[in-house]
N, C-alpha and C. Protein backbone atom coordinates (compact mmCIF):
# COMPACT_ATOMS: atom_id res chain seq x y z
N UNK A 1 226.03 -156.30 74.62
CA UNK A 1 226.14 -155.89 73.23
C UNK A 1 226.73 -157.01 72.39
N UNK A 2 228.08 -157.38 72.95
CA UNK A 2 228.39 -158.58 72.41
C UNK A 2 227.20 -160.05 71.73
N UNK A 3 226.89 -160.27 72.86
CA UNK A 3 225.49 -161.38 73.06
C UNK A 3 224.56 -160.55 71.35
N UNK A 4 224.38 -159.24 71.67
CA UNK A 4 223.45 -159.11 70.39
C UNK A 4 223.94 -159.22 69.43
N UNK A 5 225.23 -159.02 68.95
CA UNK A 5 225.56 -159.22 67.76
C UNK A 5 226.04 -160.68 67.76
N UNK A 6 226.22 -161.67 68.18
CA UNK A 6 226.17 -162.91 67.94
C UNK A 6 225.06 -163.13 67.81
N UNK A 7 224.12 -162.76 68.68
CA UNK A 7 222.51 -163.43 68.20
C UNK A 7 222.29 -163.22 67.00
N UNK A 8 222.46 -161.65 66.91
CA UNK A 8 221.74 -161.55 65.22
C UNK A 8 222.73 -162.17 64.59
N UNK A 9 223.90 -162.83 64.44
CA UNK A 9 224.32 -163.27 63.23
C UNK A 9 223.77 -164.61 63.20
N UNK A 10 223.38 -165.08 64.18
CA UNK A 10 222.83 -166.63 64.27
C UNK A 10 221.15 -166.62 63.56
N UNK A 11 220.88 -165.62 64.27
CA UNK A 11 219.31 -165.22 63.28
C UNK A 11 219.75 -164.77 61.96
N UNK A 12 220.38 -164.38 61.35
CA UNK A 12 220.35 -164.11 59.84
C UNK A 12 221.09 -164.61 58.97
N UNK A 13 221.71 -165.48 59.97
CA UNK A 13 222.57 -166.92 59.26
C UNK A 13 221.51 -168.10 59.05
N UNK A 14 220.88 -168.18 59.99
CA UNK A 14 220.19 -169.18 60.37
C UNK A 14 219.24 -169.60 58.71
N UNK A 15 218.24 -171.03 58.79
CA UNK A 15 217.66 -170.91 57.61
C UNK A 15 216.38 -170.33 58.11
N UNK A 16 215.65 -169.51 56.72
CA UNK A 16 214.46 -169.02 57.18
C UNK A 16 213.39 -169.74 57.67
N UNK A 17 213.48 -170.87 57.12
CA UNK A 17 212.15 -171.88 57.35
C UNK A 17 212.58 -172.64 58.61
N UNK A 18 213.71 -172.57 59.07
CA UNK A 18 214.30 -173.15 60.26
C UNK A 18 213.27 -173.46 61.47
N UNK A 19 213.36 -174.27 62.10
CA UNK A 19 212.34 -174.41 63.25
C UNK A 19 213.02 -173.17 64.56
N UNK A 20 214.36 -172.92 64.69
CA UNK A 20 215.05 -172.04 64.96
C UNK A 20 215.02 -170.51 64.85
N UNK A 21 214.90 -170.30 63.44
CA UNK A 21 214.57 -169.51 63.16
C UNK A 21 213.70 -168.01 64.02
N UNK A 22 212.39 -168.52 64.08
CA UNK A 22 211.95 -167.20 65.47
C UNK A 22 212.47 -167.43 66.78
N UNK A 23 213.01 -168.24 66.99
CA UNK A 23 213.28 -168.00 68.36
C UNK A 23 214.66 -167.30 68.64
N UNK A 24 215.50 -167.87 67.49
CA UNK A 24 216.46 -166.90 67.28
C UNK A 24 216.61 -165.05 67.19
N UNK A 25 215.28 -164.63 66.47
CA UNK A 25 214.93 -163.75 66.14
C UNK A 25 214.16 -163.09 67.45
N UNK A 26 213.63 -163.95 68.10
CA UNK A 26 213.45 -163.22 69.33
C UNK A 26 214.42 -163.27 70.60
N UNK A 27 215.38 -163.73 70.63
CA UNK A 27 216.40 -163.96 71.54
C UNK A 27 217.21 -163.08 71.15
N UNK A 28 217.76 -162.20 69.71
CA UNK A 28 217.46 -161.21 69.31
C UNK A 28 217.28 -159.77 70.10
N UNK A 29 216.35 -159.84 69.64
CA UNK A 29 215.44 -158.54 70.11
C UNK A 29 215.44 -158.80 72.02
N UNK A 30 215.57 -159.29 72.15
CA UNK A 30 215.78 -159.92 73.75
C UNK A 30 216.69 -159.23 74.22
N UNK A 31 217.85 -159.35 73.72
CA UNK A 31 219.13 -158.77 74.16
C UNK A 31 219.73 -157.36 73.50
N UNK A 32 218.59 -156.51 72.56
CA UNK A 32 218.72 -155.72 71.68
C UNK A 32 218.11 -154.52 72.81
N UNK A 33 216.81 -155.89 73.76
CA UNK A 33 216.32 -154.39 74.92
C UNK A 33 217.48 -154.14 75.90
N UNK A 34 218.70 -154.78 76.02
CA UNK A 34 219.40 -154.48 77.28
C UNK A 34 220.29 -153.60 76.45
N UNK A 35 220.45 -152.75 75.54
CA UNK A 35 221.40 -152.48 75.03
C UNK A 35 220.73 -150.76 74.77
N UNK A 36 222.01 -149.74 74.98
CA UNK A 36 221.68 -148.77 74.31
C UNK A 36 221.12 -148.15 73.01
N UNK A 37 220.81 -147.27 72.91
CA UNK A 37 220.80 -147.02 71.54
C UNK A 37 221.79 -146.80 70.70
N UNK A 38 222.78 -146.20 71.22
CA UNK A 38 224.34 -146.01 70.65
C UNK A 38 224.60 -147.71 70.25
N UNK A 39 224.69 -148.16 71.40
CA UNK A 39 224.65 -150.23 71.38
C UNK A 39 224.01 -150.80 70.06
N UNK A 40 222.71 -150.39 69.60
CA UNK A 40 221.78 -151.19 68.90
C UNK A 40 222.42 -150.45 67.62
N UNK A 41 222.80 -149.28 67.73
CA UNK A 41 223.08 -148.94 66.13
C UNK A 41 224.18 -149.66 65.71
N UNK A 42 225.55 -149.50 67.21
CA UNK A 42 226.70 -150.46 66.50
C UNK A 42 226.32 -151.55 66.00
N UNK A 43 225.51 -152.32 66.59
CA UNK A 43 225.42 -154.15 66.48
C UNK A 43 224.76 -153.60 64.93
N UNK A 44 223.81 -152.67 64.61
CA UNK A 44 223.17 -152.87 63.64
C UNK A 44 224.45 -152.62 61.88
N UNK A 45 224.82 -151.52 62.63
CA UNK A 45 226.07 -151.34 61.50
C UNK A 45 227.11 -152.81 60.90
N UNK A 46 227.59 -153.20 62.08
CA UNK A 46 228.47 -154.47 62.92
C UNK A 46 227.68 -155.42 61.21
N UNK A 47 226.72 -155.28 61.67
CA UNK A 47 225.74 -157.31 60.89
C UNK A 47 226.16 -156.46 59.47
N UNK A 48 225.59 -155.28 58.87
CA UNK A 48 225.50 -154.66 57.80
C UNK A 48 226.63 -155.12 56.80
N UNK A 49 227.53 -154.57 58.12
CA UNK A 49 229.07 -154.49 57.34
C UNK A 49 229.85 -155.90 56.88
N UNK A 50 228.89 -157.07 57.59
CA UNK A 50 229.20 -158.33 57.73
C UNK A 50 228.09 -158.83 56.64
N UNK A 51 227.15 -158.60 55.59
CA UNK A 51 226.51 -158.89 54.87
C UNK A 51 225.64 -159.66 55.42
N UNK A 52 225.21 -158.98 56.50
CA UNK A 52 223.45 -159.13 57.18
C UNK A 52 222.68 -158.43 57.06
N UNK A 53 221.09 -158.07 56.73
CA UNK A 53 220.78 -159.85 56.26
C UNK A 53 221.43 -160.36 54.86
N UNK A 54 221.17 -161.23 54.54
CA UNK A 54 222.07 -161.52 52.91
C UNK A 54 221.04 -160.94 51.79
């Protein structure tokens, strides 16, 4: 869970046009499948509350 919410802040920090960018976004979702659903809502709240995406 941890791992996902660092990823996503690196994906929605990241720049859009970034060469980074999708892979971030799928490394992401990568670690979003090992995670509950209870899991995916925190991380999702977690970025929200942190002004993700901007």
């Amino acid at each position: 869970m941890r791992n996902a919410l660092k990823l996503g802040m690196e994906w929605y920090g990241g720049d859009p046009d970034g060469d980074d960018f999708t892979a971030n976004r799928d490394r992401y979702y990568q670690a979003r499948k090992k995670c509950t659903e209870a899991e995916v809502d925190y991380v999702e709240a977690a970025l929200k509350r942190h002004g993700y995406p901007p």
